[in-house]
N, C-alpha and C. Protein backbone atom coordinates (compact mmCIF):
# COMPACT_ATOMS: atom_id res chain seq x y z
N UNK A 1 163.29 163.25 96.74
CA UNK A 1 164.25 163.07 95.68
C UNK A 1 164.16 164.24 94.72
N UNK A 2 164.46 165.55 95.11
CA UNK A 2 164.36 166.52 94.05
C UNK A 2 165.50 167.59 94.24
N UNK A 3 166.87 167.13 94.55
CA UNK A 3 168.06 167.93 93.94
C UNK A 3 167.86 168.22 92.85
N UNK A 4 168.19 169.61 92.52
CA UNK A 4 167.99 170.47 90.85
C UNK A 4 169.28 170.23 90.15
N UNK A 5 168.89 169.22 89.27
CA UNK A 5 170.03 168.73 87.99
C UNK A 5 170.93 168.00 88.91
N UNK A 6 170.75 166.95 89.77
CA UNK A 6 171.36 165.77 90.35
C UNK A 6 172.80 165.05 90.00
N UNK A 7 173.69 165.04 90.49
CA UNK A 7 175.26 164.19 89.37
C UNK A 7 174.63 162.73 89.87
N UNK A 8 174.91 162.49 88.36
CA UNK A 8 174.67 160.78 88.60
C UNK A 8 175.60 160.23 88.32
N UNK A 9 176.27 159.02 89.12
CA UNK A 9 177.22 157.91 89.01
C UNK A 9 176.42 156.79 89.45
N UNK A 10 178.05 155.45 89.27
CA UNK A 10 177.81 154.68 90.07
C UNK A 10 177.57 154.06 90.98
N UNK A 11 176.98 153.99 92.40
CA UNK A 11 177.52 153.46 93.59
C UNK A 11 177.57 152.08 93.56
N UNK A 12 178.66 151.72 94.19
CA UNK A 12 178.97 150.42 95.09
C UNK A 12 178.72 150.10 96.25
N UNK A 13 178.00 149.44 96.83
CA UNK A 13 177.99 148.79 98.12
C UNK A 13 178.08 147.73 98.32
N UNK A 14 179.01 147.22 99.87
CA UNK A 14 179.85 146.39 99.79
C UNK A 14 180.06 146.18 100.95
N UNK A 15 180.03 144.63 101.57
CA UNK A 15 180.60 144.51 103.13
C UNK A 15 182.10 145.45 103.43
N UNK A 16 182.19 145.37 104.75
CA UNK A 16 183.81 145.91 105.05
C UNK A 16 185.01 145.46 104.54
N UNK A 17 186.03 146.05 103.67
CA UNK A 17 186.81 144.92 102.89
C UNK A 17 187.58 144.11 103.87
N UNK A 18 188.01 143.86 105.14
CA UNK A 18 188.42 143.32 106.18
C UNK A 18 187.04 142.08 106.40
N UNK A 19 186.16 142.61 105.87
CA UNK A 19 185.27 141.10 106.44
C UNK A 19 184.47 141.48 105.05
N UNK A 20 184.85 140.70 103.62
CA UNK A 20 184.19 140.60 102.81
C UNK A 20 182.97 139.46 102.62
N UNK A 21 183.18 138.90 103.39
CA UNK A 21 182.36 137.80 103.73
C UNK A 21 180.77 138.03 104.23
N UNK A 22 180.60 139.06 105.30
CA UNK A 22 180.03 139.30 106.60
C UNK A 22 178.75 139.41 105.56
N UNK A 23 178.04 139.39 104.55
CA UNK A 23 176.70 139.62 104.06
C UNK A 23 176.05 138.26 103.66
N UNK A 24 177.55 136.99 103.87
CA UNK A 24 176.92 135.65 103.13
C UNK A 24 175.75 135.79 101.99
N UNK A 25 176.42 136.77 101.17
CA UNK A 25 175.54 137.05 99.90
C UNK A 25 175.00 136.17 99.14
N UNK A 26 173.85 135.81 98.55
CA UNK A 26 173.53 134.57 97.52
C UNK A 26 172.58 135.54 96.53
N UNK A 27 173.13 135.53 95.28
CA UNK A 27 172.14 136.14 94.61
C UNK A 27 170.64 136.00 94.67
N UNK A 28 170.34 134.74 94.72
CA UNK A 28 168.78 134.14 94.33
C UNK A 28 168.09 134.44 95.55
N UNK A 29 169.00 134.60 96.69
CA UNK A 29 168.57 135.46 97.85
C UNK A 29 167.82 136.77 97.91
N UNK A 30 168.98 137.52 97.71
CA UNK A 30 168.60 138.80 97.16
C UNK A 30 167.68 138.96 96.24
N UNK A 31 167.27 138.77 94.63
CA UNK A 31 166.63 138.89 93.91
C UNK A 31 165.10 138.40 94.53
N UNK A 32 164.71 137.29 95.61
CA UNK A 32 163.85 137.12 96.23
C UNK A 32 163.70 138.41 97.27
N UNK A 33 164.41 138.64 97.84
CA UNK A 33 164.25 140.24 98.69
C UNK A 33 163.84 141.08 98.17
N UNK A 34 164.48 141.65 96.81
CA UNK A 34 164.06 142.75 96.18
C UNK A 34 163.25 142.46 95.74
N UNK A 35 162.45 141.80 95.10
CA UNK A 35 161.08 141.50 94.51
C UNK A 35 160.11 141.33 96.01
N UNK A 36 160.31 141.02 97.13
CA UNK A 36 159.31 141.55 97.84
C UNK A 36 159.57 142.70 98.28
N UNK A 37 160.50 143.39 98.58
CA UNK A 37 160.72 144.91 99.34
C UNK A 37 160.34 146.25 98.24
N UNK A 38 160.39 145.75 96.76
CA UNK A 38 159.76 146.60 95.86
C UNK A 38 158.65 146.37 94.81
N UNK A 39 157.74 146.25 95.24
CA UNK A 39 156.38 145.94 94.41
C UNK A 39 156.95 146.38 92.97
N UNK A 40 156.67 145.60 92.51
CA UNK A 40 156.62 146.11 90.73
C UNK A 40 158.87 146.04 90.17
N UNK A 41 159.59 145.18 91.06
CA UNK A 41 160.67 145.34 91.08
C UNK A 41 160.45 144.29 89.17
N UNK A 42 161.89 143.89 88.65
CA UNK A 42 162.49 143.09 87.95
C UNK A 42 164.11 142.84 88.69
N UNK A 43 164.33 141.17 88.59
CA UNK A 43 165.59 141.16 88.81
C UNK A 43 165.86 139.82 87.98
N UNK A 44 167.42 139.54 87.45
CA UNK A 44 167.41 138.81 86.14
C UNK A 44 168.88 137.92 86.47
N UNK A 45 168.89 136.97 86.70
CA UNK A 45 170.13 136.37 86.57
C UNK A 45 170.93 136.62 85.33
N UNK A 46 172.19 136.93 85.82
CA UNK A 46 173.01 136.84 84.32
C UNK A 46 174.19 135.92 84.57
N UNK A 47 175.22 135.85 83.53
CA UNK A 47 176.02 134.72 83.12
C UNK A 47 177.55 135.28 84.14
N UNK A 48 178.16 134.32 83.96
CA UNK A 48 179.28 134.95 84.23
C UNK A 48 179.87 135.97 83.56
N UNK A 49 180.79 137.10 84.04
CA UNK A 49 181.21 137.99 83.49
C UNK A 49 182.40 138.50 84.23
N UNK A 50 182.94 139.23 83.31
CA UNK A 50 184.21 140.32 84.38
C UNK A 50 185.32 139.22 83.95
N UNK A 51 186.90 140.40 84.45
CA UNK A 51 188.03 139.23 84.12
C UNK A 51 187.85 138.11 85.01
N UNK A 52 187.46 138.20 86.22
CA UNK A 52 187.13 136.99 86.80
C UNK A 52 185.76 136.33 86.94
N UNK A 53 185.85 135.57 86.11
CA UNK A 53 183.86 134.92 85.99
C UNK A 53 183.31 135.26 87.54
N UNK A 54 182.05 136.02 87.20
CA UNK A 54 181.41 136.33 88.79
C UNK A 54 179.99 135.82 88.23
N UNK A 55 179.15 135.51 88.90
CA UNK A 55 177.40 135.59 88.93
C UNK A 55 177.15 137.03 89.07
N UNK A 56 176.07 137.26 88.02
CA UNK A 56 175.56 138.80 88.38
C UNK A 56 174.37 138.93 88.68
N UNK A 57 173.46 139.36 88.36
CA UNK A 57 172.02 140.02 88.71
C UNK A 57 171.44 141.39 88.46
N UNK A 58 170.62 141.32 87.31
CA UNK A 58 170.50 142.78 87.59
C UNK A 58 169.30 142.87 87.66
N UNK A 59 168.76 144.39 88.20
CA UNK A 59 167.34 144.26 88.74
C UNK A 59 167.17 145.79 88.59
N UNK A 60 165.71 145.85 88.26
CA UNK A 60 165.08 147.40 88.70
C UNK A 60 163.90 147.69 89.37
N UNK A 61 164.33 148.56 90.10
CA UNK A 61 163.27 148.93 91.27
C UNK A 61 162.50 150.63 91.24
N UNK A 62 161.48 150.01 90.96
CA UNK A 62 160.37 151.53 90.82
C UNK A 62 160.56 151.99 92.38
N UNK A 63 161.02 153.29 92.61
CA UNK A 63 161.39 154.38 93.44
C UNK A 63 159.79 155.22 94.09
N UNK A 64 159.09 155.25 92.85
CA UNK A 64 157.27 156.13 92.99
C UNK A 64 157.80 157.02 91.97
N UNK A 65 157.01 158.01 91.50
CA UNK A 65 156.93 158.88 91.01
C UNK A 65 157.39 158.98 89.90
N UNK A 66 157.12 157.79 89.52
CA UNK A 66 157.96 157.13 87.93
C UNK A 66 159.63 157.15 88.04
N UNK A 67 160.05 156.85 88.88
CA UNK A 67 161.67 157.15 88.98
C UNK A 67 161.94 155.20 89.39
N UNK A 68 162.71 155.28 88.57
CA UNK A 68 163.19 153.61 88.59
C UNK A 68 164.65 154.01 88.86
N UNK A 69 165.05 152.71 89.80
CA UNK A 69 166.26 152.34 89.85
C UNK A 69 167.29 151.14 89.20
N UNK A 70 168.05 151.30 88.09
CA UNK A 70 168.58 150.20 87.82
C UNK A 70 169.68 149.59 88.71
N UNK A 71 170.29 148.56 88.86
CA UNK A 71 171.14 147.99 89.62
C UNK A 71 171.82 146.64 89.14
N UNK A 72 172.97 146.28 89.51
CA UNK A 72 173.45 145.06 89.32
C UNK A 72 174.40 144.74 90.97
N UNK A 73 174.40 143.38 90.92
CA UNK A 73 174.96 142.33 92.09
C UNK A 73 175.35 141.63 91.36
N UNK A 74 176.93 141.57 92.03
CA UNK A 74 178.05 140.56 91.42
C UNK A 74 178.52 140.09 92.71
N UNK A 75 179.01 138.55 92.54
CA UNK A 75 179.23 137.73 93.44
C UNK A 75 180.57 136.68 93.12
N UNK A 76 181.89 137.59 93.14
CA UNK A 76 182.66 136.28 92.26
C UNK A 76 183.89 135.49 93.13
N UNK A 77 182.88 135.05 94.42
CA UNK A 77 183.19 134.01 95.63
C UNK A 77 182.21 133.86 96.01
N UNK A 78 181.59 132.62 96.36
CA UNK A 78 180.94 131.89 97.00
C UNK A 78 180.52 132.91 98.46
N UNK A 79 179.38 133.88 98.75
CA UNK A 79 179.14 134.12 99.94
C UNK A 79 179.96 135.89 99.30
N UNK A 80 180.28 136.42 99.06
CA UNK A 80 181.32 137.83 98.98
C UNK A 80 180.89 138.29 97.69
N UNK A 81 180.28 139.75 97.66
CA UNK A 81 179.90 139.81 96.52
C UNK A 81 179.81 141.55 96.81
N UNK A 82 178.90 142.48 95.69
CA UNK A 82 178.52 144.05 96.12
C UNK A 82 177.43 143.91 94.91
N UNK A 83 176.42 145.16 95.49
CA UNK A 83 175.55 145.74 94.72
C UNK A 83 175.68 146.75 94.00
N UNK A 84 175.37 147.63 92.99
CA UNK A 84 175.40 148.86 92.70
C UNK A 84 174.17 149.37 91.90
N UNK A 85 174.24 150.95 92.41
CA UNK A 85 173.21 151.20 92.17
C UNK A 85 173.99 152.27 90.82
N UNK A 86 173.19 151.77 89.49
CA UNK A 86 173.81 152.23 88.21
C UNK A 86 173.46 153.71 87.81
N UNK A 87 174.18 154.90 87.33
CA UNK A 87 173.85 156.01 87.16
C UNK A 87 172.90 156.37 88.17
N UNK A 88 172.88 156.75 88.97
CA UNK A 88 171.59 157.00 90.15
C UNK A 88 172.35 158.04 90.94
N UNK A 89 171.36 158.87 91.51
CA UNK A 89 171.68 160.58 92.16
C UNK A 89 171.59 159.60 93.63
N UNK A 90 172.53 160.36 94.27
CA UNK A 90 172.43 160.33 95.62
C UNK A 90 171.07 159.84 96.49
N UNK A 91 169.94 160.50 96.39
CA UNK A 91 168.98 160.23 96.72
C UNK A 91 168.32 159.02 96.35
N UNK A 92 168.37 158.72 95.16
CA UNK A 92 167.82 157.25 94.29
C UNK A 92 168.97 156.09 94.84
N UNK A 93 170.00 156.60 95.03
CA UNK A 93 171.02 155.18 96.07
C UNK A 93 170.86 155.46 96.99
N UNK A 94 170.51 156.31 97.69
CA UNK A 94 170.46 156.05 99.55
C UNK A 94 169.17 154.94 99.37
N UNK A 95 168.24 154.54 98.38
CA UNK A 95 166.70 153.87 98.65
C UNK A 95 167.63 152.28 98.72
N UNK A 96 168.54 152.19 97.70
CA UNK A 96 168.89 151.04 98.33
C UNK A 96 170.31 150.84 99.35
N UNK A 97 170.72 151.91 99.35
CA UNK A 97 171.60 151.88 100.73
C UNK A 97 170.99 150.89 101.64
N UNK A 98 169.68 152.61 102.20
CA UNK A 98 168.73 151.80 103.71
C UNK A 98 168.52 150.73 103.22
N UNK A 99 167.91 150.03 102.35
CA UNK A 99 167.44 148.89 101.99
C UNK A 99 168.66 147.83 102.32
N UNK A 100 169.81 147.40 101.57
CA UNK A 100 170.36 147.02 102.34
C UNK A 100 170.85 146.47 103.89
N UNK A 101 171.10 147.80 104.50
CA UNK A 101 171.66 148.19 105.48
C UNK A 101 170.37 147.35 106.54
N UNK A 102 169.39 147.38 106.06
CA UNK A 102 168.33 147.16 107.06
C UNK A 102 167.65 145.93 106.97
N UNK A 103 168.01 145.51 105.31
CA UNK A 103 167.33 144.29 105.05
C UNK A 103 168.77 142.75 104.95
N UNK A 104 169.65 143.25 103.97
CA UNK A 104 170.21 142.85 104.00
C UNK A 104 171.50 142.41 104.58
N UNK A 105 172.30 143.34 104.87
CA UNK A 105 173.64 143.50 106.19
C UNK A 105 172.98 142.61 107.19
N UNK A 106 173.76 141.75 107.99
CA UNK A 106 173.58 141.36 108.91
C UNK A 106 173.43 142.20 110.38
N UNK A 107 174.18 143.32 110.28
CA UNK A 107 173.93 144.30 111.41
C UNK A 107 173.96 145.73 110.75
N UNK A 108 173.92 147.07 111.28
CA UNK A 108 173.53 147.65 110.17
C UNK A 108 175.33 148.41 110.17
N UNK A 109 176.42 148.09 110.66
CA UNK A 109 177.44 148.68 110.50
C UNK A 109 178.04 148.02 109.52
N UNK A 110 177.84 147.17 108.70
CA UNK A 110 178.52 145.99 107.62
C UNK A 110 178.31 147.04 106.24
N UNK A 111 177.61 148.28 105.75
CA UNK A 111 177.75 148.27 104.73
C UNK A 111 178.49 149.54 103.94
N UNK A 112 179.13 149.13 103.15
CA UNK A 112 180.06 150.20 102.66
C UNK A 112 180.09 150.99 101.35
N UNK A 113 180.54 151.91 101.19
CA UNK A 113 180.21 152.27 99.79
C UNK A 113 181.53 152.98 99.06
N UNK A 114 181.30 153.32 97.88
CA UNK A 114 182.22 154.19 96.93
C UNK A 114 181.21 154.52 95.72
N UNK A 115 181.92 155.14 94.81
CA UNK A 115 181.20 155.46 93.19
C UNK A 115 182.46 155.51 92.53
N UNK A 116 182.22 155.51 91.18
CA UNK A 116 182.15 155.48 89.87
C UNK A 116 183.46 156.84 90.26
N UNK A 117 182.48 157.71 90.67
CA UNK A 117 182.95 158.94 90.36
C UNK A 117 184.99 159.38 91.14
N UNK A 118 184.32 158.68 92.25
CA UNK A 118 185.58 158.63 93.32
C UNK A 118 186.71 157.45 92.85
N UNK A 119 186.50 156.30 92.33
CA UNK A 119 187.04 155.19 91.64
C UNK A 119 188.09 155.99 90.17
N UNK A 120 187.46 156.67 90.03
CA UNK A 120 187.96 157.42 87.94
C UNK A 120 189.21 158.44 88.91
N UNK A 121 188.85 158.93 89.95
CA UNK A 121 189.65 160.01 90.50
C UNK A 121 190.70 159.67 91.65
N UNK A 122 190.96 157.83 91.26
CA UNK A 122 191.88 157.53 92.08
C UNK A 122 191.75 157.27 93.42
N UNK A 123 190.73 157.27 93.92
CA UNK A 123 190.11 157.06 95.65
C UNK A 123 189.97 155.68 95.34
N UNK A 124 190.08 154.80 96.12
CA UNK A 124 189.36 153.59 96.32
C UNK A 124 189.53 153.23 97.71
N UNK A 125 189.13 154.39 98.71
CA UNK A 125 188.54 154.19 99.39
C UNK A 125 186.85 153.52 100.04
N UNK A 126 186.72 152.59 100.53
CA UNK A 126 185.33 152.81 100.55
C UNK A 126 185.06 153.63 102.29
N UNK A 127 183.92 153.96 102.08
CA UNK A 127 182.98 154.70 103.59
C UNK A 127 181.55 153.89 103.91
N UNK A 128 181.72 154.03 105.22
CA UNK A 128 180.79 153.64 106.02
C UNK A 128 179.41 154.08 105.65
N UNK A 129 178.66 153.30 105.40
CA UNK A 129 177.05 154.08 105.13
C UNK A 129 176.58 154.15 106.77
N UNK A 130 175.46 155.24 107.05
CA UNK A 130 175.57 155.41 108.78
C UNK A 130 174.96 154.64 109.28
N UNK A 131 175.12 153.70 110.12
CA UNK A 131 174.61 152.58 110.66
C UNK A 131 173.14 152.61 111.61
N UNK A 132 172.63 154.22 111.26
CA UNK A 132 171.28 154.63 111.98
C UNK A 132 170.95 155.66 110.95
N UNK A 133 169.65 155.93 110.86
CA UNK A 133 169.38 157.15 109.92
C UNK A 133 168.42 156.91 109.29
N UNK A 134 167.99 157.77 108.45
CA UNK A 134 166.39 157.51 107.31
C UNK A 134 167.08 157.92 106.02
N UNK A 135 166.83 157.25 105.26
CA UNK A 135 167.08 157.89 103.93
C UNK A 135 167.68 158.89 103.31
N UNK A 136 167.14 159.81 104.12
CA UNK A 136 167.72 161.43 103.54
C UNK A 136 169.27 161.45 104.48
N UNK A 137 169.34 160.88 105.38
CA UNK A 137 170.59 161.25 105.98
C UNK A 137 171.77 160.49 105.23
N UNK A 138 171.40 159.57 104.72
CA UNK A 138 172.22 158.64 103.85
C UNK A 138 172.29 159.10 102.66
N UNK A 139 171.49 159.96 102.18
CA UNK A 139 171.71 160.79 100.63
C UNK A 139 172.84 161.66 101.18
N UNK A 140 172.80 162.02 102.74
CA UNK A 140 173.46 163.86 102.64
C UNK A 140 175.09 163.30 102.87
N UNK A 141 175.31 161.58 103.24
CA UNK A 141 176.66 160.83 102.98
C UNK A 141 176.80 161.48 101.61
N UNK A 142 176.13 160.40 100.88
CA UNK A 142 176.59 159.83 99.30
C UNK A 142 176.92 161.68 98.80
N UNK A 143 175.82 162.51 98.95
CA UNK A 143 176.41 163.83 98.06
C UNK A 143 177.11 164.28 98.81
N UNK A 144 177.70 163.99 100.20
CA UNK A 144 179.30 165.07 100.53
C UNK A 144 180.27 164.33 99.97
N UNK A 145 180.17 162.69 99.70
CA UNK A 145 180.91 161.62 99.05
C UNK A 145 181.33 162.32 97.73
N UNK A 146 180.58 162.73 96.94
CA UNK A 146 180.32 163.04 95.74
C UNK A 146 180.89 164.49 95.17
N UNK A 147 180.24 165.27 96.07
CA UNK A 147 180.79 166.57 96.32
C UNK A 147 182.52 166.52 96.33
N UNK A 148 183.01 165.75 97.47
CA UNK A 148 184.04 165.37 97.87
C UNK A 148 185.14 164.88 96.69
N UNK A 149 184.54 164.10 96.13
CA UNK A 149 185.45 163.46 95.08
C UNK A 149 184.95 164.53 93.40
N UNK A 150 184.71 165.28 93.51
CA UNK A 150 184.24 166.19 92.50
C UNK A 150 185.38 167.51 92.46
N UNK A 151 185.86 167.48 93.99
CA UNK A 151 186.86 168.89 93.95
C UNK A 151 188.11 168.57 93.38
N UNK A 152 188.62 169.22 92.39
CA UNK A 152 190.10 169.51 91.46
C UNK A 152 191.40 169.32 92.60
């Protein structure tokens, strides 16, 4: 994790919007996952929120090297929901990409993404996170993602 002066946004990740369903998301699920998959994690139920009341969650996950990740999970249907990983460089969201993708997704082609950054610039597209790979190959997505939605 050491890109020199990193762009940080939002990411979103998110089943396929054709099968928003496919993660049968439950918060109290998750927040039990991430507290075992990251030693030293926090994750916090919150209230409803958003124009449409959703369940949220937010949680942070120590990365090593003193680098924490903040995050929130919103869920506002029963089972259909996304994660995001808040202000975080490419590299600090690919940790919970894979994580996801490997822990959570039911197979590893279910998970999808966008940012902050691509969302402000009119894309709302989402992309495929790669359904094989280590970490770093899933950073070199998110920064051509990034890169991508950065050009004028």
């Amino acid at each position: 994790m050491s890109t020199p002066n990193p762009r940080r946004t939002t990411f979103s990740f998110a089943p396929p919007v054709d099968n928003a369903a496919a993660w049968n998301l439950s918060l109290d699920d998750l927040a039990n996952r991430l507290l075992q998959a990251f030693p030293g994690a926090s994750a916090t139920p919150e209230g409803p929120s958003g124009p449409r009341a959703s369940e949220g969650l937010s949680f942070e996950l120590p990365l090593g090297g003193g680098v924490w990740l903040e995050g929130l999970a919103n869920m506002p249907y029963p089972g259909m929901g996304s994660v995001m990983a808040v202000m975080a460089t490419a590299d600090e969201a690919a940790v919970l990409a894979r994580w996801l993708r490997d822990s959570v997704a039911p197979a590893p082609n279910l998970v999808y993404f966008t940012s902050e950054l691509a969302l402000d610039r009119g894309d709302t597209n989402y992309q495929q996170i790669p359904p094989q790979g280590d970490r770093e190959e899933i950073a070199r997505v998110l920064q051509d993602h990034l890169d991508h939605a950065d050009r004028p």
